[in-house]
Protein backbone atom coordinates (compact mmCIF):
# COMPACT_ATOMS: atom_id res chain seq x y z
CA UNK A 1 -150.87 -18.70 -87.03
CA UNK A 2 -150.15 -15.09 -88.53
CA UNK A 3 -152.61 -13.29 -90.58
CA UNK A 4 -152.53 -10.54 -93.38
CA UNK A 5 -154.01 -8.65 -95.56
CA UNK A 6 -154.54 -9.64 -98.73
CA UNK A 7 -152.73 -6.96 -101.13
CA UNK A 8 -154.66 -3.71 -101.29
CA UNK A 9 -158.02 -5.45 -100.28
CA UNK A 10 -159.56 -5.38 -97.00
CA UNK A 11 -159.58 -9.91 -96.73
CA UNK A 12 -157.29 -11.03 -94.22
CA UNK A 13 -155.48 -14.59 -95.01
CA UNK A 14 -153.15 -16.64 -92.85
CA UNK A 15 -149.52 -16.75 -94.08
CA UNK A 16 -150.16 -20.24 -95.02
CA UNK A 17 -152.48 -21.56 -97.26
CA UNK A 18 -153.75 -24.85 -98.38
CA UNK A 19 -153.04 -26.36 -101.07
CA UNK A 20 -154.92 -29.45 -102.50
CA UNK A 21 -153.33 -30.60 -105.74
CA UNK A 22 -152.63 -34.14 -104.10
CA UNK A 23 -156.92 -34.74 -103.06
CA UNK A 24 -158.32 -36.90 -104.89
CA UNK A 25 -155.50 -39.28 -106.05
CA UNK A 26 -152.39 -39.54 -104.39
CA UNK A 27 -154.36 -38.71 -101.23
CA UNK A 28 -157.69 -40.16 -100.86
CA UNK A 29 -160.84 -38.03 -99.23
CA UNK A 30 -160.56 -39.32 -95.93
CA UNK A 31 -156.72 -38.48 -95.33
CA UNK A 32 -157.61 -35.50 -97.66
CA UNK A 33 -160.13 -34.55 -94.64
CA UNK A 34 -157.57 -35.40 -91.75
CA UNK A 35 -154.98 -32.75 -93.65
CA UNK A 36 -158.22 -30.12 -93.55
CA UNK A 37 -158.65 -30.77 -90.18
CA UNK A 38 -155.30 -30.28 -88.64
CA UNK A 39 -154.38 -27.06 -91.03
CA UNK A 40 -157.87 -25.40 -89.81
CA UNK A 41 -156.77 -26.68 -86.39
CA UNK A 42 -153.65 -24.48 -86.52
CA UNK A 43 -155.14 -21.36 -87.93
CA UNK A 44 -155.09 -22.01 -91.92
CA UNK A 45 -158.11 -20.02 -93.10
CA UNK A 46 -157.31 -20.21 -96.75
CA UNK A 47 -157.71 -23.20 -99.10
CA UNK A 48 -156.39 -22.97 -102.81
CA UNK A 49 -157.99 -25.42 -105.41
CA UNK A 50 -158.39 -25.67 -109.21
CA UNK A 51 -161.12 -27.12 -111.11
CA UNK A 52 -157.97 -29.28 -113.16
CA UNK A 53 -157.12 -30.99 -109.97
CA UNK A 54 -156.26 -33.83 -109.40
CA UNK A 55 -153.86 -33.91 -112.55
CA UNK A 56 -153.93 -37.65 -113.17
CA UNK A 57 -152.61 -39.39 -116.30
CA UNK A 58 -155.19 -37.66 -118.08
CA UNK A 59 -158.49 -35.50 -117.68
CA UNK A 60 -160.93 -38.19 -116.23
CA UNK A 61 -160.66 -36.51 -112.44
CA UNK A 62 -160.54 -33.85 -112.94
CA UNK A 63 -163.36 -31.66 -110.48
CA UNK A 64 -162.66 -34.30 -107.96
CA UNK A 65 -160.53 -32.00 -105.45
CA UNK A 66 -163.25 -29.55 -105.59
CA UNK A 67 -166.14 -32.43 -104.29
CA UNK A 68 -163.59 -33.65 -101.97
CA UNK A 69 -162.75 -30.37 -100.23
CA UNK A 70 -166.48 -29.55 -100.97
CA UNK A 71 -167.46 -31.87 -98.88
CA UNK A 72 -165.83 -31.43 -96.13
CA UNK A 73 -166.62 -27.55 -95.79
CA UNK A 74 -169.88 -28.67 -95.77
CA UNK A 75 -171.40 -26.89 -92.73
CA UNK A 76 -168.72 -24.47 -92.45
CA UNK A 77 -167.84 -22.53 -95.21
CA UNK A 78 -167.98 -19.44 -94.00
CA UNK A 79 -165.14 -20.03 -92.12
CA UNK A 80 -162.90 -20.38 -94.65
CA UNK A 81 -161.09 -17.88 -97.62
CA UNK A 82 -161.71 -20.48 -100.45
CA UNK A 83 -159.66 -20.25 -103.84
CA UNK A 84 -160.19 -21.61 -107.43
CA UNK A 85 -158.84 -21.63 -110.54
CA UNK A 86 -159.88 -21.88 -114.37
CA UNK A 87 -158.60 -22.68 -117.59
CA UNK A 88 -157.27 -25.74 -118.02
CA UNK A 89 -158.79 -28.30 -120.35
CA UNK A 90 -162.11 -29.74 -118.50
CA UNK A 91 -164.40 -31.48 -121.08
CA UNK A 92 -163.35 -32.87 -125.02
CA UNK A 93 -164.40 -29.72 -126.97
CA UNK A 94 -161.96 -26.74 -128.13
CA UNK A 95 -163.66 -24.09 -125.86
CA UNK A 96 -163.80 -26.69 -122.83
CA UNK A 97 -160.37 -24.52 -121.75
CA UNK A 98 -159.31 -21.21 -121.59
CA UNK A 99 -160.63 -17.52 -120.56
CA UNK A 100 -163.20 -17.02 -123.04
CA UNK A 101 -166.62 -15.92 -121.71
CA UNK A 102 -168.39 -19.01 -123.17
CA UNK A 103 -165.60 -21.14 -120.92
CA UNK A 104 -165.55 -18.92 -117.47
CA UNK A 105 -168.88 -18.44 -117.32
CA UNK A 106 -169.93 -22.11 -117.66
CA UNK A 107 -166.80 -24.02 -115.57
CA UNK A 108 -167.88 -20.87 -112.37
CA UNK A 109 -170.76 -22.46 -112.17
CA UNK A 110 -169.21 -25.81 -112.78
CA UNK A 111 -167.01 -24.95 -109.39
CA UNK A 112 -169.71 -23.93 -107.21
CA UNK A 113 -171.36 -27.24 -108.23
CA UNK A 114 -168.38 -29.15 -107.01
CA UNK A 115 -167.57 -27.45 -104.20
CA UNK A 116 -171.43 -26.68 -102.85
CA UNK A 117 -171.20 -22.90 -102.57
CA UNK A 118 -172.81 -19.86 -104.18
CA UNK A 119 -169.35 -18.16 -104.03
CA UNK A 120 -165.47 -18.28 -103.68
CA UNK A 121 -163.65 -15.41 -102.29
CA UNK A 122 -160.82 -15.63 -104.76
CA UNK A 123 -161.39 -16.70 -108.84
CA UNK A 124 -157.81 -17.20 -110.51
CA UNK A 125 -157.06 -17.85 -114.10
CA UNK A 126 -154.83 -21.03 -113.93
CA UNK A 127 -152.38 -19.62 -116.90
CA UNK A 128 -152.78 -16.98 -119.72
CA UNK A 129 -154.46 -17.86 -122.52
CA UNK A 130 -152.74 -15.81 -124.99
CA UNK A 131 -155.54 -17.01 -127.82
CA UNK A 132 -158.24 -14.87 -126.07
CA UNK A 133 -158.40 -10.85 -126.54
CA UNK A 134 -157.35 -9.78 -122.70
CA UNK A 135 -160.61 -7.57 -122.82
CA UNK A 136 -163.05 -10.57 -122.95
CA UNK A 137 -161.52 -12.18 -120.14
CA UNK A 138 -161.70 -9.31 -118.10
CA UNK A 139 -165.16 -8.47 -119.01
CA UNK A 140 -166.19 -12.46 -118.62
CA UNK A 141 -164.88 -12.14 -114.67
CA UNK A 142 -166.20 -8.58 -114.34
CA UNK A 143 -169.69 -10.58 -115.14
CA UNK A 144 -168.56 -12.94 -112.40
CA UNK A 145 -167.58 -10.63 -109.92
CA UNK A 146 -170.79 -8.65 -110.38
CA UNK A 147 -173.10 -11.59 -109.78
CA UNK A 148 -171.93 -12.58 -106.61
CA UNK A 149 -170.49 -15.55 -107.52
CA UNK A 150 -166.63 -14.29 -107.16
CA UNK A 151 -165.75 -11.44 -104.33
CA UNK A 152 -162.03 -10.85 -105.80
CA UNK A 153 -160.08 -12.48 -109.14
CA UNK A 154 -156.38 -13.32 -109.96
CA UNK A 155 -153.88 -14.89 -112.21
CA UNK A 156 -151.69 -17.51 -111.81
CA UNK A 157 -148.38 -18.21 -113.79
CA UNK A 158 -148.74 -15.43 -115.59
CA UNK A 159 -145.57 -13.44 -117.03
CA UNK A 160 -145.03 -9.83 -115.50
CA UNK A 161 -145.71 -8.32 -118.62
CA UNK A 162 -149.19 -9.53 -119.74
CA UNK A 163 -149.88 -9.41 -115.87
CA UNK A 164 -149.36 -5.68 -116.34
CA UNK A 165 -151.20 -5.43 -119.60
CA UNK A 166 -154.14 -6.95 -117.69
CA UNK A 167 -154.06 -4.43 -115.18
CA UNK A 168 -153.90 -1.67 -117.32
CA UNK A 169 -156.72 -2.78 -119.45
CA UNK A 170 -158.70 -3.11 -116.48
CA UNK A 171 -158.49 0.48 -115.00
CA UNK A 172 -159.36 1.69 -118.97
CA UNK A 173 -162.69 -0.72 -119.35
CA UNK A 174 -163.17 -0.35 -115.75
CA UNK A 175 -163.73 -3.48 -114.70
CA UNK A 176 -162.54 -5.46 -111.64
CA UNK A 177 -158.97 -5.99 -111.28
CA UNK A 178 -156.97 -8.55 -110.43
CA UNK A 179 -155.99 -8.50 -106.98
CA UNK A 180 -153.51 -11.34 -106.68
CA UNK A 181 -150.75 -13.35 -108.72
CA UNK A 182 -150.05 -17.37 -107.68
CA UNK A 183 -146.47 -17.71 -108.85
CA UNK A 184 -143.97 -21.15 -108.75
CA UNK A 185 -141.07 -19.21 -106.30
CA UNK A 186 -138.46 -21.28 -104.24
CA UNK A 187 -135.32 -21.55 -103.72
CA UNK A 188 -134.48 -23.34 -106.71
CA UNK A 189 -137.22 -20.80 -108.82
CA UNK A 190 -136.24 -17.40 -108.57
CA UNK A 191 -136.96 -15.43 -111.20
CA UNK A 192 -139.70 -13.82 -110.57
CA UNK A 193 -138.02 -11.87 -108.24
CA UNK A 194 -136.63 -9.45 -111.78
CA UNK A 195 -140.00 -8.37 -113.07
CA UNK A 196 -142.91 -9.95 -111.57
CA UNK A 197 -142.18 -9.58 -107.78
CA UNK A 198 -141.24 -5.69 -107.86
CA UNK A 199 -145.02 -5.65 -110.24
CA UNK A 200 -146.90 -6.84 -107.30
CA UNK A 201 -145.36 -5.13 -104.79
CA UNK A 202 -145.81 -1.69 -106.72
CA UNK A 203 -149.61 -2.50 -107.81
CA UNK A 204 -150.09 -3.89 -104.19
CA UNK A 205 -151.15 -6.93 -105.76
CA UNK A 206 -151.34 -10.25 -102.86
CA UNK A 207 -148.23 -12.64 -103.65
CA UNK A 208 -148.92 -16.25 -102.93
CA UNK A 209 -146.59 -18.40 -104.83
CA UNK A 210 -146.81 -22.48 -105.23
CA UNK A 211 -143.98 -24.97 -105.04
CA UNK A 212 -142.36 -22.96 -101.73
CA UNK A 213 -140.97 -26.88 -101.27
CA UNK A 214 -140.27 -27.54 -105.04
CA UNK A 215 -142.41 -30.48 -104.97
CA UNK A 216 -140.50 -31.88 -101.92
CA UNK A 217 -137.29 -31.55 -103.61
CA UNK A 218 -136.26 -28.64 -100.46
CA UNK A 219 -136.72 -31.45 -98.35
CA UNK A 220 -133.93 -33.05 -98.81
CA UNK A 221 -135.31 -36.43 -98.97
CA UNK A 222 -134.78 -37.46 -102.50
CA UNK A 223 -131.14 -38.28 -104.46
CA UNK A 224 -130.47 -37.98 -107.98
CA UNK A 225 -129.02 -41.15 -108.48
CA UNK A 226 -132.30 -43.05 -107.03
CA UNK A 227 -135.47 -42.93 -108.67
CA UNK A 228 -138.37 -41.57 -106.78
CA UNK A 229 -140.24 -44.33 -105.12
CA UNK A 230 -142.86 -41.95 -103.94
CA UNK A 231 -144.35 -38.30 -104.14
CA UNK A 232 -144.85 -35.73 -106.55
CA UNK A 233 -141.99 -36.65 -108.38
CA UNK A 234 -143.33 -40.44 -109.24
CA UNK A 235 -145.69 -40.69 -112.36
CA UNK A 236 -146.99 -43.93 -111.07
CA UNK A 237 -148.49 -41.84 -108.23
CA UNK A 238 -149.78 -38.86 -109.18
CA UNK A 239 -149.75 -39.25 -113.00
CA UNK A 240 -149.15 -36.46 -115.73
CA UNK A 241 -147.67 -34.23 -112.77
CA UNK A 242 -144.74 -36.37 -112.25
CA UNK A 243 -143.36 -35.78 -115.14
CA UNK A 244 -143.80 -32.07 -114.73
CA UNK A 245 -142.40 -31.96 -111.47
CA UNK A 246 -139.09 -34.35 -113.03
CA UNK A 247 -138.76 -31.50 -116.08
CA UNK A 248 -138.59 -28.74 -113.60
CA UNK A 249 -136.08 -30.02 -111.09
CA UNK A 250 -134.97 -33.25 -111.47
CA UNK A 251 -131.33 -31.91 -112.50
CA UNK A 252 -128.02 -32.37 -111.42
CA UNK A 253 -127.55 -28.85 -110.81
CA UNK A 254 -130.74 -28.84 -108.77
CA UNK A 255 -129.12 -31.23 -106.74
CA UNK A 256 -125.41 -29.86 -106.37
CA UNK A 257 -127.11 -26.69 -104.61
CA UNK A 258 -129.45 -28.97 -102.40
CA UNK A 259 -126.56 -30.42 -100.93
CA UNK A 260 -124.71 -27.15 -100.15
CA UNK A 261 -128.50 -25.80 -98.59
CA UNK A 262 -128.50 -29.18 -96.70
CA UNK A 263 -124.52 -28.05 -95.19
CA UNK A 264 -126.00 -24.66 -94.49
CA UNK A 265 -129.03 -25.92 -92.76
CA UNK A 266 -126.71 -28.39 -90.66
CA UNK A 267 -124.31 -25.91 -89.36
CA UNK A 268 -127.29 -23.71 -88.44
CA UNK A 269 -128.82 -26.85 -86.25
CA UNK A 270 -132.24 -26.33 -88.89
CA UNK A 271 -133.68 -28.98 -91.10
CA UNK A 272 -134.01 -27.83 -94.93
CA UNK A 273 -137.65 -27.90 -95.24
CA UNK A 274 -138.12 -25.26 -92.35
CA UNK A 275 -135.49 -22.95 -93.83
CA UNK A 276 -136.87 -23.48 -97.22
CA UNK A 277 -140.11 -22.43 -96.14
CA UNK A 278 -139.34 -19.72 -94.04
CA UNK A 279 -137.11 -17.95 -97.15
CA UNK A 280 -139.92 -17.77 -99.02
CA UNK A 281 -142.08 -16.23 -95.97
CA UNK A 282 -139.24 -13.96 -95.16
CA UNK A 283 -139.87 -12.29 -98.82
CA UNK A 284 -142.01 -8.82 -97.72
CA UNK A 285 -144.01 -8.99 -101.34
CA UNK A 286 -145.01 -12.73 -100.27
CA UNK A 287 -148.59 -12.69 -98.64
CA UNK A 288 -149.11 -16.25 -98.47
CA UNK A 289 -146.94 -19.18 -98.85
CA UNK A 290 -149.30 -22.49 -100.59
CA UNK A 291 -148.09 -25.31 -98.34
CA UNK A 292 -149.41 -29.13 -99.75
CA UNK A 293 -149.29 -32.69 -97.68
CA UNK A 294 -150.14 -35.94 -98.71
CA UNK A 295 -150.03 -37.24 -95.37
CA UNK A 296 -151.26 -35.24 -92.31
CA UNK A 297 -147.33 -36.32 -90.46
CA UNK A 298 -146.42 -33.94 -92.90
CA UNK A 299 -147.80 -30.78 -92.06
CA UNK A 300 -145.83 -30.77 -88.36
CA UNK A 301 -142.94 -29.13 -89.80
CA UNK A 302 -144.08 -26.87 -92.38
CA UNK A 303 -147.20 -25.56 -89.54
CA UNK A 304 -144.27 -24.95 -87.11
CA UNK A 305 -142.61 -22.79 -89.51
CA UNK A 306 -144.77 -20.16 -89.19
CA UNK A 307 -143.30 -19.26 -85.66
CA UNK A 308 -139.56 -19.44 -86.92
CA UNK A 309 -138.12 -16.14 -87.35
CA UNK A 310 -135.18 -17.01 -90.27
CA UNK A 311 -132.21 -14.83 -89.17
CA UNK A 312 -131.11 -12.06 -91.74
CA UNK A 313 -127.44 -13.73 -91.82
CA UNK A 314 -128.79 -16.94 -92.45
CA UNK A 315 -131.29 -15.81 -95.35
CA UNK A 316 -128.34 -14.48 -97.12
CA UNK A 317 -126.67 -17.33 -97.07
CA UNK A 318 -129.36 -18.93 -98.64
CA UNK A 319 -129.72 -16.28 -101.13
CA UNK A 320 -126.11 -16.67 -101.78
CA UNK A 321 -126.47 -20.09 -102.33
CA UNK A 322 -129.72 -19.68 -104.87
CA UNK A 323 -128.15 -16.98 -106.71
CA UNK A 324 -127.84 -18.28 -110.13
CA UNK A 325 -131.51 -19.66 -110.25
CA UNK A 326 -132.50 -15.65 -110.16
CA UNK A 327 -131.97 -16.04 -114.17
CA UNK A 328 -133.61 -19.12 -114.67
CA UNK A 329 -132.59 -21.59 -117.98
CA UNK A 330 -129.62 -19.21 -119.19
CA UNK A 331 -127.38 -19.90 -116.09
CA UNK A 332 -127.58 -23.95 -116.80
């Protein structure tokens, strides 16, 4: 395993992380524990979770992948960089959700339940909750930060914009700063690379961006004329999240550039999902890829990418190849 540092802080992180959206439902706790084992077997110090997960059909699991992972740190979680998020909707009144102080400060503690800690090392805000004043958030994880129950906070899916707002608004109240952004980025997802990329490499804000596999689609595995039968693209498996995963790639562009990846992978004797992987890692503002399993077989390839070195002539053939999704919708 390789390690870094995490942006401008002094934490050190593998290059892979964890990530645990799948515990819970499609994967139940035991082969949920099995994937924990073998990732801390290979180095993986860093575990990403959210208190929303697992996203079922609807809200009544949600916590769940924090007790599951929970308890199997159990005994050894100081071995461990352990990441959560906040935000999403976690009980059936209006300021159950969100980064209000009445909401952060209740679902921290909430977390720390699940999970069995007194702390996390990393406290993310799962999206930007544009109905809050910026300033009360901040304040709410300065709180949070201050009492020991969060060393560092960050943001996830957050637009580069507001992301710099929130930075600038935090050097004028003085208050702790967000360290870290946890973007979607593959290569069918590109666009951060316009705004928010060059923002975190400038601020020295740690990049760890989600989906490096878009759902599984950078496998290779799937066609667009055959329904999913299984994985994060099946509803009847893993609930409102299939759906999401469908309205983000399931398109027949999508699928015209998978099959010219899948040529350039062949005639460079690679499989997809290792050069898919290992164009995201090859990024210099990308700290951390999040790498997710719902089987333990799983993880042999995407582990074994870490010691692949992707060739500079073959990354720009995949860029080549990704170009368009650089501007997102407007290119469709």
């Amino acid at each position: 395993m390789q390690y870094t540092k995490f942006g401008r802080t002094g934490l050190t992180v593998s290059r892979l992380c964890l990530g645990t959206m799948t515990f819970g439902l499609q994967t139940e706790e035991a082969a949920s524990h099995a994937i924990l084992d073998r990732t801390a077997e290979a180095g993986v110090n860093f575990i990403d979770l959210a208190d929303v997960y697992p996203l079922g059909a609807d809200n009544s699991l949600v916590g769940r992948t924090e007790e599951v992972v929970g308890r199997w740190l159990k005994g050894r979680r100081d071995q461990f960089i352990v990441a959560t998020k906040a935000c999403g909707q976690m009980g059936p009144s209006p300021w159950d959700k969100g980064a209000s102080r009445k909401h952060l400060l209740s679902a921290i503690d909430a977390s720390l339940n699940r999970i069995g800690t007194d702390y996390v090392d990393l406290y993310q805000l799962h999206s930007d909750d544009t109905d809050t004043p910026i300033d009360e958030t901040l304040e709410a994880l300065d709180t949070i930060v201050k009492s020991g129950k969060a060393r560092y906070v960050g943001v996830s899916n957050y637009l580069a914009y507001r992301l710099a707002r929130a930075l600038g608004r935090a050097d004028v109240l003085r208050v702790a700063r967000f360290v870290s952004v946890q973007p979607r980025y593959n290569l069918l997802f590109r666009q951060i690379e316009r705004e928010l990329l060059p923002l975190a490499s400038e601020e020295g804000l740690a990049v760890i961006p989600y989906n490096p596999l878009a759902g599984g689609l950078l496998t290779g595995k799937y066609r667009h004329d055959a329904a999913p039968t299984e994985g994060r693209f099946t509803s009847a498996t893993v609930g409102k999240a299939g759906a999401m995963y469908q309205q983000r790639y399931w398109h027949e562009r999508e699928f015209e550039t998978i099959e010219a990846l899948k040529g350039i992978a062949k005639d460079a004797g690679e499989s997809l999902t290792r050069l898919s992987l290992a164009w995201v890692l090859a990024n210099p503002t990308v700290t951390s890829a999040i790498i997710g399993a719902s089987r333990v077989e799983q993880l042999t390839e995407t582990l074994g990418t870490i010691d692949y070195t992707l060739p500079p002539e073959l990354k720009a053939k995949l860029d080549d190849a990704s170009h368009a999704y650089r501007w997102g919708d407007a290119a469709r």
